[in-house]
C-alpha atoms as a PDB file:
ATOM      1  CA  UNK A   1      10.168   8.555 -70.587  1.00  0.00           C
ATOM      2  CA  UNK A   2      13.224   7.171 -72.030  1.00  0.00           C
ATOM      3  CA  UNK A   3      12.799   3.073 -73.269  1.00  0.00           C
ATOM      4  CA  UNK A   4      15.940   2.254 -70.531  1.00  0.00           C
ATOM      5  CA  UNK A   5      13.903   3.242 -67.785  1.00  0.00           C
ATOM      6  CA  UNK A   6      14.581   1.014 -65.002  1.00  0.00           C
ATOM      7  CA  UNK A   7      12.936  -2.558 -64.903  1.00  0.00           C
ATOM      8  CA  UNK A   8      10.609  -1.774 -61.525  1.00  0.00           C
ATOM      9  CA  UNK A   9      10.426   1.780 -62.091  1.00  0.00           C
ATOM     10  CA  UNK A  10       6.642   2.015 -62.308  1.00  0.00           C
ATOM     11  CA  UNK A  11       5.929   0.483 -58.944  1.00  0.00           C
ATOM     12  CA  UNK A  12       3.964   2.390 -56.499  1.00  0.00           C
ATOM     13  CA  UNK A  13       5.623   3.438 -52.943  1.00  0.00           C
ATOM     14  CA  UNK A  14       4.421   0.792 -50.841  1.00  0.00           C
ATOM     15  CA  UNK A  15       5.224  -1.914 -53.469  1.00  0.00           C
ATOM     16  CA  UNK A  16       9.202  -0.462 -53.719  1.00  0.00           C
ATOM     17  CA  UNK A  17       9.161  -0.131 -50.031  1.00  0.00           C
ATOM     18  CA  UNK A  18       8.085  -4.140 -49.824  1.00  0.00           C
ATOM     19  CA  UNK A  19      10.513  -4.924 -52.392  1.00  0.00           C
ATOM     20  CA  UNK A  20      13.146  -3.362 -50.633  1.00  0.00           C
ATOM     21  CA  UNK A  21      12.194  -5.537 -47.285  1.00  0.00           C
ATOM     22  CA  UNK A  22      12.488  -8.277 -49.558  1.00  0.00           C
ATOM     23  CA  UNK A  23      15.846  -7.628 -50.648  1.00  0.00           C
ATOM     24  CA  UNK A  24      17.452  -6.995 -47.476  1.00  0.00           C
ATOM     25  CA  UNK A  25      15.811 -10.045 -45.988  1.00  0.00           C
ATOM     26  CA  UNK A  26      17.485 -11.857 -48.777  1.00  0.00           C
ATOM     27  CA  UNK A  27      20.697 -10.110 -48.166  1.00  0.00           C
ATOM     28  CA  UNK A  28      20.549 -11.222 -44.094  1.00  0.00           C
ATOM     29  CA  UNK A  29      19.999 -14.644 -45.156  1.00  0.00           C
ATOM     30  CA  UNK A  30      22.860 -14.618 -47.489  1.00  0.00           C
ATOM     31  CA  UNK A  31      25.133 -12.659 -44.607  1.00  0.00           C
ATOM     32  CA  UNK A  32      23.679 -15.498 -42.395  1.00  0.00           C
ATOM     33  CA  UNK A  33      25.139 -17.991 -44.575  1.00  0.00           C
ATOM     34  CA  UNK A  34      27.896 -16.392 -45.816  1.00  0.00           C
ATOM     35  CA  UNK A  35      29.041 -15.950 -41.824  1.00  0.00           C
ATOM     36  CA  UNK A  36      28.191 -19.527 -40.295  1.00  0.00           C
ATOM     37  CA  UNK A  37      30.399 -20.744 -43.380  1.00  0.00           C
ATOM     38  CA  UNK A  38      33.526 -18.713 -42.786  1.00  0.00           C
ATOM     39  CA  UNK A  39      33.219 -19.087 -39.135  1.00  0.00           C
ATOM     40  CA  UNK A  40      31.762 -20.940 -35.816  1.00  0.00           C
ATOM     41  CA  UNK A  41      29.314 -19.455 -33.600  1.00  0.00           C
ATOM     42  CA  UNK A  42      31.563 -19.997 -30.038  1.00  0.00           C
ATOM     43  CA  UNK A  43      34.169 -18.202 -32.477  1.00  0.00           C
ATOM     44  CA  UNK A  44      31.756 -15.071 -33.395  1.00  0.00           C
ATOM     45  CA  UNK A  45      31.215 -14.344 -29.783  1.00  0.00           C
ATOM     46  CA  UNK A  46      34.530 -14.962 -28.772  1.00  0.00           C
ATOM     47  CA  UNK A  47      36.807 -13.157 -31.089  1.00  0.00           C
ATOM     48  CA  UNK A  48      36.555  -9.321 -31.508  1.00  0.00           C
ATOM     49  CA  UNK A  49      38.108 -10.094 -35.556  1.00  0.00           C
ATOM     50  CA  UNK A  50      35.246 -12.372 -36.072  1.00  0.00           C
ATOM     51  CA  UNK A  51      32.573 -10.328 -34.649  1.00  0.00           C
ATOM     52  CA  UNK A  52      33.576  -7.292 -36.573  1.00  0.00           C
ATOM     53  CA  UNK A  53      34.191  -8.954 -39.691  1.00  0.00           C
ATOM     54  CA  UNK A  54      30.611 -10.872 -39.269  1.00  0.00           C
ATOM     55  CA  UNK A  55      29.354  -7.143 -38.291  1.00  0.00           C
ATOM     56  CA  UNK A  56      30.812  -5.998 -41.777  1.00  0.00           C
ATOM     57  CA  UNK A  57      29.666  -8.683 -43.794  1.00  0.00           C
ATOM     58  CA  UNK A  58      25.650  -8.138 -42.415  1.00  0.00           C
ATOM     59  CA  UNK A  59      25.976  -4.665 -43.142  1.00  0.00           C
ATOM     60  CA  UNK A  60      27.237  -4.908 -46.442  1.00  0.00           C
ATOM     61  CA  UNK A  61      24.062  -7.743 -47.361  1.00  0.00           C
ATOM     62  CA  UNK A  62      21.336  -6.144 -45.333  1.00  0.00           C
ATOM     63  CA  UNK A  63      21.658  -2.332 -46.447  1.00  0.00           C
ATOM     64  CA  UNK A  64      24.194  -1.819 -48.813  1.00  0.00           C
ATOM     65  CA  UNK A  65      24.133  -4.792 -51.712  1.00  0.00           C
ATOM     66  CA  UNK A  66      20.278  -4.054 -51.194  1.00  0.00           C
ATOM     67  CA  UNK A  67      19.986  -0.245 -51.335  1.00  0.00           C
ATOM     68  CA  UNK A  68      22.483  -0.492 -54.282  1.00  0.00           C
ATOM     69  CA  UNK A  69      20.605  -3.122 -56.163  1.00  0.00           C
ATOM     70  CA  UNK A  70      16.888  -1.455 -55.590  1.00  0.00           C
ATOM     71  CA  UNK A  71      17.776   1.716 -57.444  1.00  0.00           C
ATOM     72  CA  UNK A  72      19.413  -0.143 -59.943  1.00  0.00           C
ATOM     73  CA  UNK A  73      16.477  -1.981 -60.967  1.00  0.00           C
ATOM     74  CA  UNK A  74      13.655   0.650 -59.890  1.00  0.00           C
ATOM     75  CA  UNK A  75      15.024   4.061 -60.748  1.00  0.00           C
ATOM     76  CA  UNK A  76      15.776   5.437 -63.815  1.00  0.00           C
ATOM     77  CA  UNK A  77      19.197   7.051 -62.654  1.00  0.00           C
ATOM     78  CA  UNK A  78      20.272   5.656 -59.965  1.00  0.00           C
ATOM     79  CA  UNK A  79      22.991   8.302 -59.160  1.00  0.00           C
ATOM     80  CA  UNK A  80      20.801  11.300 -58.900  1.00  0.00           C
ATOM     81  CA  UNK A  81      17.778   9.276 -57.040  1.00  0.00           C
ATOM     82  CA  UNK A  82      20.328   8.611 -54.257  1.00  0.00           C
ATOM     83  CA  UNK A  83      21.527  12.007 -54.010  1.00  0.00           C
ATOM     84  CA  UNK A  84      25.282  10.756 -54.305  1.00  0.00           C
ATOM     85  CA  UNK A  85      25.935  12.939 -57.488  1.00  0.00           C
ATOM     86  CA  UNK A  86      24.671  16.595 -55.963  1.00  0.00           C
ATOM     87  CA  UNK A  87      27.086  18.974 -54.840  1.00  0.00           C
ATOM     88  CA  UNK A  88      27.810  19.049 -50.999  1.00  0.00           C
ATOM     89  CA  UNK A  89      27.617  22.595 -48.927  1.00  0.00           C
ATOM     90  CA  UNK A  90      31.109  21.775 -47.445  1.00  0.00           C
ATOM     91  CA  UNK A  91      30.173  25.044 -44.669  1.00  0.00           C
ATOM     92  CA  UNK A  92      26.872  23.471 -43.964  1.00  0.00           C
ATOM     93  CA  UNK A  93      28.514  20.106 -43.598  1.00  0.00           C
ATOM     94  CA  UNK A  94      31.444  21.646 -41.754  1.00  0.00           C
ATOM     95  CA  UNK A  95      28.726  23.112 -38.925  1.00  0.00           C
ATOM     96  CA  UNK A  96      26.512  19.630 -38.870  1.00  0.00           C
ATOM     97  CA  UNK A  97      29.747  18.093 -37.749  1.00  0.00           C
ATOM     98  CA  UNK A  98      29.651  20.635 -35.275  1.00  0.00           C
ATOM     99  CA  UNK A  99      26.201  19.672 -34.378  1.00  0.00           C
ATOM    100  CA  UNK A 100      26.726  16.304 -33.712  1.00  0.00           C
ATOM    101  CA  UNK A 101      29.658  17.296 -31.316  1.00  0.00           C
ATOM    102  CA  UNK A 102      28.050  19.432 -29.039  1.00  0.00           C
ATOM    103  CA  UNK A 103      24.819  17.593 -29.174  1.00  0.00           C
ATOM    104  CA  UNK A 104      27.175  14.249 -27.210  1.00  0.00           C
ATOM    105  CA  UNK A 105      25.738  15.433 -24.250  1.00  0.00           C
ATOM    106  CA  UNK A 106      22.483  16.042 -24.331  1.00  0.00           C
ATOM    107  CA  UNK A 107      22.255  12.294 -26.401  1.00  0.00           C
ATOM    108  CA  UNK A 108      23.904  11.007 -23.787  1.00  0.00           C
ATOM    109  CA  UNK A 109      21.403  12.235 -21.033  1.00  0.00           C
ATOM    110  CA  UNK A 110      18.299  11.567 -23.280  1.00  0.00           C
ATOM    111  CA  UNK A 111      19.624   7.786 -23.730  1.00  0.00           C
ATOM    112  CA  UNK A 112      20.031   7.394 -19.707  1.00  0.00           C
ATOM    113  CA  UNK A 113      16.581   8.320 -18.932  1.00  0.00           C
ATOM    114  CA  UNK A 114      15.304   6.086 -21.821  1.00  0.00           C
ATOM    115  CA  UNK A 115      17.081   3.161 -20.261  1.00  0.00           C
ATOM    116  CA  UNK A 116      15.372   4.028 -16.983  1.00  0.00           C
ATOM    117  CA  UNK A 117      12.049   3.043 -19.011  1.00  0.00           C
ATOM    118  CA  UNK A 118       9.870   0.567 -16.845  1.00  0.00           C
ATOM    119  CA  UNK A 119       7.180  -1.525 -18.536  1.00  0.00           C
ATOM    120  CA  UNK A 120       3.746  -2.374 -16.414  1.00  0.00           C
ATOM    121  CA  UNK A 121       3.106  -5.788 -15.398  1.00  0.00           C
ATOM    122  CA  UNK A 122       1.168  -6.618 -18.405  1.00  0.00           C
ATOM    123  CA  UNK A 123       3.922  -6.440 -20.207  1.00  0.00           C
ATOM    124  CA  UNK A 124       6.402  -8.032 -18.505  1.00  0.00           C
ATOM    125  CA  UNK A 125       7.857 -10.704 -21.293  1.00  0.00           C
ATOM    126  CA  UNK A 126       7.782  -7.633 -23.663  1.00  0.00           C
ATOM    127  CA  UNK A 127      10.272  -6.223 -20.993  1.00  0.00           C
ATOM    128  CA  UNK A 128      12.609  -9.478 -20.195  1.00  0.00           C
ATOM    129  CA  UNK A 129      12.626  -9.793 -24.493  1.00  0.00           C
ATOM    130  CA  UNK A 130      14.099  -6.341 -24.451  1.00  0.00           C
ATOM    131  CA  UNK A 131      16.192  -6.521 -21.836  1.00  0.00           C
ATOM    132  CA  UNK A 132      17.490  -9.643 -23.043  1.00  0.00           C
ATOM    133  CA  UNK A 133      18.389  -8.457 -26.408  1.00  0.00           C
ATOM    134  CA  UNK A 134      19.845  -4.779 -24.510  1.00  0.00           C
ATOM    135  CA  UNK A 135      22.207  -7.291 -22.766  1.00  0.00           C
ATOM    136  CA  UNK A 136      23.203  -9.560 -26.073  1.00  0.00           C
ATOM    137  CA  UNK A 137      24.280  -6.117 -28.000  1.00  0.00           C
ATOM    138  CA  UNK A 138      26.399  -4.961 -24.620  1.00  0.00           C
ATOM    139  CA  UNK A 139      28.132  -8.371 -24.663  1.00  0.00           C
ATOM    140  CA  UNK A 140      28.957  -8.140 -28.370  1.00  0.00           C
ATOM    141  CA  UNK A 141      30.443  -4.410 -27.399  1.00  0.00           C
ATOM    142  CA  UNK A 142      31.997  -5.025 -24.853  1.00  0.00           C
ATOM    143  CA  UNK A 143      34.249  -7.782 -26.820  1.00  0.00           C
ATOM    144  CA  UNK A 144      35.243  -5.232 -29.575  1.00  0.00           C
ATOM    145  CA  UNK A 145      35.852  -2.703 -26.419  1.00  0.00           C
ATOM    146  CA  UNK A 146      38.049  -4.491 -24.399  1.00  0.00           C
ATOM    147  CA  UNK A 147      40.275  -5.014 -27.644  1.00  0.00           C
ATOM    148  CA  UNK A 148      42.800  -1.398 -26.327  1.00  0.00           C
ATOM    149  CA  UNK A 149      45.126  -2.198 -29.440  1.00  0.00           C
ATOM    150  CA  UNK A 150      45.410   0.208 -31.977  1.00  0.00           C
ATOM    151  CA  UNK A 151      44.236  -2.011 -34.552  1.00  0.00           C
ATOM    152  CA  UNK A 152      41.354  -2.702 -33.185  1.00  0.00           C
ATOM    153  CA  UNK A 153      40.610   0.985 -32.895  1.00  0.00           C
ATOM    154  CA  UNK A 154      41.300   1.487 -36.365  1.00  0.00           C
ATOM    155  CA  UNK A 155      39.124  -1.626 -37.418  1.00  0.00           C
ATOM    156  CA  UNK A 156      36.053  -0.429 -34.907  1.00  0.00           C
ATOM    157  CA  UNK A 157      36.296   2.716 -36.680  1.00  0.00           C
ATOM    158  CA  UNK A 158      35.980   0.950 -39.990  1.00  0.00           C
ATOM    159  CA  UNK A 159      33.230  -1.270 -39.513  1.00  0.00           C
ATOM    160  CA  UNK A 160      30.919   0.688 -36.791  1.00  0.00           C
ATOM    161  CA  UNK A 161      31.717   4.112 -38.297  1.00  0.00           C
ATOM    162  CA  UNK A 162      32.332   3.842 -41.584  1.00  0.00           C
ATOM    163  CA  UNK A 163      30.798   0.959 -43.156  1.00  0.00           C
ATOM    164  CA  UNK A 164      27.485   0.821 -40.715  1.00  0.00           C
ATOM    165  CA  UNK A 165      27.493   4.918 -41.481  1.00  0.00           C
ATOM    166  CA  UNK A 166      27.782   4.473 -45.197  1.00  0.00           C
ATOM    167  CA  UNK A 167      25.763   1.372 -45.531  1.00  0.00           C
ATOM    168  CA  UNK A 168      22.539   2.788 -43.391  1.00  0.00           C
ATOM    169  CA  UNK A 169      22.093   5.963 -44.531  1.00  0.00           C
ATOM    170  CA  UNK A 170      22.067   4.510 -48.267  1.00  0.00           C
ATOM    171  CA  UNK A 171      19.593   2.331 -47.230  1.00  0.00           C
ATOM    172  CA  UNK A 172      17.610   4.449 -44.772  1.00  0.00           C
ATOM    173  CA  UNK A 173      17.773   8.123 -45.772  1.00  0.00           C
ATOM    174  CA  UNK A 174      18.673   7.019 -49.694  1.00  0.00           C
ATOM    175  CA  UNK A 175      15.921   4.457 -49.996  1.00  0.00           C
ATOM    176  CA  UNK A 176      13.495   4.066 -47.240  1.00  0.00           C
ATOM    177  CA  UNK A 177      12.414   7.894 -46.664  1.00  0.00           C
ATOM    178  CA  UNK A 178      12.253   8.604 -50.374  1.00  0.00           C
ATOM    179  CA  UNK A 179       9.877   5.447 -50.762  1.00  0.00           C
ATOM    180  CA  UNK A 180       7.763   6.233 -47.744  1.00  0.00           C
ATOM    181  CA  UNK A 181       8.130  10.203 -49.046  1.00  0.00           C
ATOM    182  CA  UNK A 182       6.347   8.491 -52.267  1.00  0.00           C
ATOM    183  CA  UNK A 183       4.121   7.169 -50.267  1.00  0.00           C
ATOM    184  CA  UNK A 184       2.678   9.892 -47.897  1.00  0.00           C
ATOM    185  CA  UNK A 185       3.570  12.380 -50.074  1.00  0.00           C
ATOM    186  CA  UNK A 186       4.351  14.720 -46.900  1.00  0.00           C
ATOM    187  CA  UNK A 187       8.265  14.437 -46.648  1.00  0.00           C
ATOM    188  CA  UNK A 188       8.026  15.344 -42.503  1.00  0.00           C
ATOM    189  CA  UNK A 189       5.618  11.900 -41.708  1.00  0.00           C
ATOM    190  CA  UNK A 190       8.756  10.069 -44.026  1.00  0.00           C
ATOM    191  CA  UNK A 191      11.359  11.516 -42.130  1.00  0.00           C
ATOM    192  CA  UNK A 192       9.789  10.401 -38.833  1.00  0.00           C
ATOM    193  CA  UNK A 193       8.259   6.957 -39.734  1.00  0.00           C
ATOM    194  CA  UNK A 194      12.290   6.080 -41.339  1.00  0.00           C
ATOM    195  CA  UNK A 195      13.741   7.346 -38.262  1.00  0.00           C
ATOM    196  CA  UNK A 196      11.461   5.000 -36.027  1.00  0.00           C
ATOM    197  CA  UNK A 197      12.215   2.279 -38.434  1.00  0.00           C
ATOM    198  CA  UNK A 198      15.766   3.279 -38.570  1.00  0.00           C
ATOM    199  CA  UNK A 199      15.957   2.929 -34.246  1.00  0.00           C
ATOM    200  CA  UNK A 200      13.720  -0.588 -34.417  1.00  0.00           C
ATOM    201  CA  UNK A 201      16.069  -2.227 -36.775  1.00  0.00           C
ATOM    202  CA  UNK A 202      18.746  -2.197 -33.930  1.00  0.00           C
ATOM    203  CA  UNK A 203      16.956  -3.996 -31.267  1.00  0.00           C
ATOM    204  CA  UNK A 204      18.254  -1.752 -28.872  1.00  0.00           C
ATOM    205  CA  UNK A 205      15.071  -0.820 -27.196  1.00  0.00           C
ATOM    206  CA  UNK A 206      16.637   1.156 -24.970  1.00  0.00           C
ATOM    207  CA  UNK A 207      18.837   3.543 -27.140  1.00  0.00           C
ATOM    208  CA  UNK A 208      15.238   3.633 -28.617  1.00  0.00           C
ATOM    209  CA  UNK A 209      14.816   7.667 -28.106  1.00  0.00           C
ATOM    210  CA  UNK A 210      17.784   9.052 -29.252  1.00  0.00           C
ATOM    211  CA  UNK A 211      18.397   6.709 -31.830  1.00  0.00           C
ATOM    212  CA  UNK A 212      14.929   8.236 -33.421  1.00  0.00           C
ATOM    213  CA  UNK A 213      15.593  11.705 -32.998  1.00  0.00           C
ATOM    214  CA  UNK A 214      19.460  11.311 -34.515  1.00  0.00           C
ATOM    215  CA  UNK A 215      17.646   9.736 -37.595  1.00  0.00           C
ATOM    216  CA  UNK A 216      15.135  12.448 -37.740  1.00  0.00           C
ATOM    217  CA  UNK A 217      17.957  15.186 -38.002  1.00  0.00           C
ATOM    218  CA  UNK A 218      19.700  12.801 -40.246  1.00  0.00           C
ATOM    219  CA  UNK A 219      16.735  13.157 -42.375  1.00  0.00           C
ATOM    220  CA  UNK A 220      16.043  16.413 -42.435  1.00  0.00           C
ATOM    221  CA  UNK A 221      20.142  17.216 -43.441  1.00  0.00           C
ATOM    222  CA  UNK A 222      18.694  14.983 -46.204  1.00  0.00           C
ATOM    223  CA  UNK A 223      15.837  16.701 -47.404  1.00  0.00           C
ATOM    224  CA  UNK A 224      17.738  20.546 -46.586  1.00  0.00           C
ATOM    225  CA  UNK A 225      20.499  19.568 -48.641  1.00  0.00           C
ATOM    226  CA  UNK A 226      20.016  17.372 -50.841  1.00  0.00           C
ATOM    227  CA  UNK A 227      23.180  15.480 -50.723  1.00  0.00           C
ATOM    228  CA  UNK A 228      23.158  11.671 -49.425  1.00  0.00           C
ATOM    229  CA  UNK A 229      27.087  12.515 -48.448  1.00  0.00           C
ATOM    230  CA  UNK A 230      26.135  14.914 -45.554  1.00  0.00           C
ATOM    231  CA  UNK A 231      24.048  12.301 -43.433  1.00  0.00           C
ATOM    232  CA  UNK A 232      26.628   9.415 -44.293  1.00  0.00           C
ATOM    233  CA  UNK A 233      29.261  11.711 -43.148  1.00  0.00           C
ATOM    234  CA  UNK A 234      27.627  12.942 -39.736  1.00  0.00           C
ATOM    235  CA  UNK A 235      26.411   9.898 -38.949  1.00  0.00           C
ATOM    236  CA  UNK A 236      30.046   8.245 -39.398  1.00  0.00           C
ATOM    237  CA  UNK A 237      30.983  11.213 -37.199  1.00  0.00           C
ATOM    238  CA  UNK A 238      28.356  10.125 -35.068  1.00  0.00           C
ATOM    239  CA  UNK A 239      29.447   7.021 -34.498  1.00  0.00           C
ATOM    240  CA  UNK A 240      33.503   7.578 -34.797  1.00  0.00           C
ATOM    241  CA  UNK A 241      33.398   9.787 -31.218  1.00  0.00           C
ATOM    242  CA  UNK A 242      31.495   7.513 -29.791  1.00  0.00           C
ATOM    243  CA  UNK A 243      33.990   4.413 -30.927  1.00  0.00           C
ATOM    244  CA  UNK A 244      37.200   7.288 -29.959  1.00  0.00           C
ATOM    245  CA  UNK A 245      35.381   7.669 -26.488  1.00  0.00           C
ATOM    246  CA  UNK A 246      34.744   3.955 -25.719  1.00  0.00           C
ATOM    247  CA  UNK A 247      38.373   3.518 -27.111  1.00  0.00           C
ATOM    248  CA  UNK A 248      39.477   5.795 -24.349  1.00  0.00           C
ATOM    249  CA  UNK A 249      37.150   5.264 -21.674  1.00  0.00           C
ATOM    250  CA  UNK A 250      35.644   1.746 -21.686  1.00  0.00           C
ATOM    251  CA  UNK A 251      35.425  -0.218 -18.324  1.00  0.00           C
ATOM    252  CA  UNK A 252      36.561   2.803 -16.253  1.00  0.00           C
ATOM    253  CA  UNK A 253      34.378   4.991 -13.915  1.00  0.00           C
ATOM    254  CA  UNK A 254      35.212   8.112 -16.107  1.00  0.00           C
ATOM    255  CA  UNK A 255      32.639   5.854 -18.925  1.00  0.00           C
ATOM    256  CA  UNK A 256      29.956   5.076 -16.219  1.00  0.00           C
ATOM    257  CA  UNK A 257      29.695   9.089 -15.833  1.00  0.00           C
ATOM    258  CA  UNK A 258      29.463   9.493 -19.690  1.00  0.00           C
ATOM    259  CA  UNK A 259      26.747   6.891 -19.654  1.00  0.00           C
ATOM    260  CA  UNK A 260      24.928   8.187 -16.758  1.00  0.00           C
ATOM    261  CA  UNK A 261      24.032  11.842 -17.683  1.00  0.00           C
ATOM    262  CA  UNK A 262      21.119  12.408 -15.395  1.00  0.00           C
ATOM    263  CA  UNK A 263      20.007  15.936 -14.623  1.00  0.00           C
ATOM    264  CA  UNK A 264      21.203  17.604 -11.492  1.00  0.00           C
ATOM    265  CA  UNK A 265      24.498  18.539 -11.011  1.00  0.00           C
ATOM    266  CA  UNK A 266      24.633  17.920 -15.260  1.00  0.00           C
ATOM    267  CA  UNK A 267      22.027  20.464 -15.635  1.00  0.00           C
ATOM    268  CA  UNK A 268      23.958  23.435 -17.123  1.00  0.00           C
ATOM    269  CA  UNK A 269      26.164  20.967 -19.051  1.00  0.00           C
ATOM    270  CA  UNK A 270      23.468  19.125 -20.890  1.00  0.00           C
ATOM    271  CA  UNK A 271      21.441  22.899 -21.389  1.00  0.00           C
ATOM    272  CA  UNK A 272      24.525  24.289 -23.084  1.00  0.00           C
ATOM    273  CA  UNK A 273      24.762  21.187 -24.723  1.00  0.00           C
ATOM    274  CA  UNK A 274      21.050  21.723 -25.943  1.00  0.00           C
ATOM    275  CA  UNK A 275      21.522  25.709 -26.598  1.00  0.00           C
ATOM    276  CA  UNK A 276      24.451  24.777 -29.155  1.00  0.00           C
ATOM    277  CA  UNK A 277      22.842  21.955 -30.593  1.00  0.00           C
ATOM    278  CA  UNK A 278      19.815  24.470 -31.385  1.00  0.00           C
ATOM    279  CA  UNK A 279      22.216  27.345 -32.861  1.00  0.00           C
ATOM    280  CA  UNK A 280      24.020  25.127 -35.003  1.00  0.00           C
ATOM    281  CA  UNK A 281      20.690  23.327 -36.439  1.00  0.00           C
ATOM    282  CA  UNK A 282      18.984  27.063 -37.117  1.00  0.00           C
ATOM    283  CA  UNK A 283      22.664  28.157 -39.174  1.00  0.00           C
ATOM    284  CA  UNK A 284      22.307  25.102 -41.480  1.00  0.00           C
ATOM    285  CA  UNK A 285      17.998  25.587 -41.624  1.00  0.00           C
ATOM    286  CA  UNK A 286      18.787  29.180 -42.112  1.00  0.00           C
ATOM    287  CA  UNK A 287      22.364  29.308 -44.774  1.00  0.00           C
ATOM    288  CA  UNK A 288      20.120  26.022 -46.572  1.00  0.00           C
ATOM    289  CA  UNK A 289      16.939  29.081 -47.573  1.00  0.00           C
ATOM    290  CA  UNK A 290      19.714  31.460 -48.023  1.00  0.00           C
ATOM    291  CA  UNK A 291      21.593  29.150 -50.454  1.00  0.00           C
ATOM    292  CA  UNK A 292      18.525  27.906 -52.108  1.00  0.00           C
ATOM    293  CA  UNK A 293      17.539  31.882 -52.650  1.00  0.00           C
ATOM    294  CA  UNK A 294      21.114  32.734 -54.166  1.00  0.00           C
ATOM    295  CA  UNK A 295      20.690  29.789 -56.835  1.00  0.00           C
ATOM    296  CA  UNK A 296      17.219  31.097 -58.075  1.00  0.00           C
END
């Protein structure tokens, strides 16, 4: 092993994945601060500028700075341990963005019927505490929505498509699932324990569903091609049609009907919805084996 290895490189998985934790914890209390000096609180929640530029600036602290500056110090090339120097399948990328098209719908139903989720008595302050941060995140959406300017399309798109696409799947599918991979050793229990984390981090208990199974295919694009661009890009994709649509629709009943997908007289939508999204998942699973056959 060459003598520049990296400073932390001989740490075991759980001790990376703790250091990690303890660099974007840093990084939030340096957004934290960085945010309640540049601005007031009333101002934050009261101007759509401030909130996305406070949006940007705990994105960049919490995954980016952090993701950036743990394989810096723990792996001995950086570049290649983040999968941001490997050649991208642009065909295989081309059909995941068709993936994430076609699969609108069916998210869309999946996320009404988790918001339908009713907690037993029991747990009844677990349910106002969820609830209660459900309704903090619609507020703070609601004021970047409202804003029908182009700018503040244009700005939406950069912050809640681009940066919060780049910045979490650097830190999620570059970081996390690679140190929990380490870990387990099994790279299907890292896929799925970084997607739950990945859906927890939001607070948005209930998006909870669909938030886990879009970082579980994020993850496996990972793993089946081996290029941190693909999941940054389709998750920015992700995120950009659903900024376009609340750009279009927000506040009218047209966006109620989008948000409501139930089954019923959305049946055969949602089902072609799911038949497509199943097709274009088994041509990348099944052009990634042919691919990986042609370069042997």
């Amino acid at each position: 092993m060459s003598n520049n290895k990296s400073i932390l490189y001989n740490m075991g998985g759980w001790s990376q994945f703790f250091f990690l934790c303890f660099l974007s914890f840093t990084g939030l209390m340096l957004a934290s601060f960085i945010i309640l000096m540049t601005m007031s609180m009333d101002q934050m929640m009261n101007s759509a500028n401030s909130m996305r530029l406070a949006m940007a600036i705990q994105t960049i602290f919490l995954f980016v700075i952090p993701a950036l500056l743990f394989t810096y110090l723990c792996q001995e090339k950086p570049k290649h341990y983040l999968k941001v120097d490997v050649d991208t399948n642009y065909l295989l990328l081309f059909i995941a963005i068709i993936f994430i098209i076609v699969a609108q719908p069916l998210i869309n139903s999946i996320s009404y019927y988790n918001q339908q989720l009713v907690l037993p008595d029991s747990m009844a302050s677990i349910e106002q505490w969820m609830r209660a941060s459900e309704d903090s995140a619609q507020k703070s959406l609601k004021l970047l929505f409202t804003d029908k300017t182009i700018f503040g399309l244009v700005f939406n798109l950069l912050v809640l498509a681009i940066v919060a696409g780049l910045g979490e799947e650097l830190f999620f599918r570059g970081c996390i699932q690679q140190i929990i991979q380490k870990a387990f050793v099994n790279r299907h229990v890292a896929i799925w324990i970084t997607a739950i984390i990945f859906s927890a981090v939001h607070f948005q208990f209930y998006g909870f569903v669909p938030r886990v199974l879009l970082g579980a295919l994020l993850g496996y694009l990972f793993i089946w091609l081996g290029s941190i661009w693909v999941p940054v890009i389709v998750h920015t994709a992700h995120n950009a049609i659903n900024v376009i649509l609340m750009y279009i629709y927000y506040g009218t009943p047209e966006f109620d009907q989008m948000e409501n997908l139930e089954l019923g007289q959305n049946a055969p939508f949602i089902i072609i919805s799911l038949i497509l999204s199943v097709a274009t998942l088994f041509m990348i699973y099944r052009n990634r084996i042919i691919s990986k056959e042609s370069e042997n």
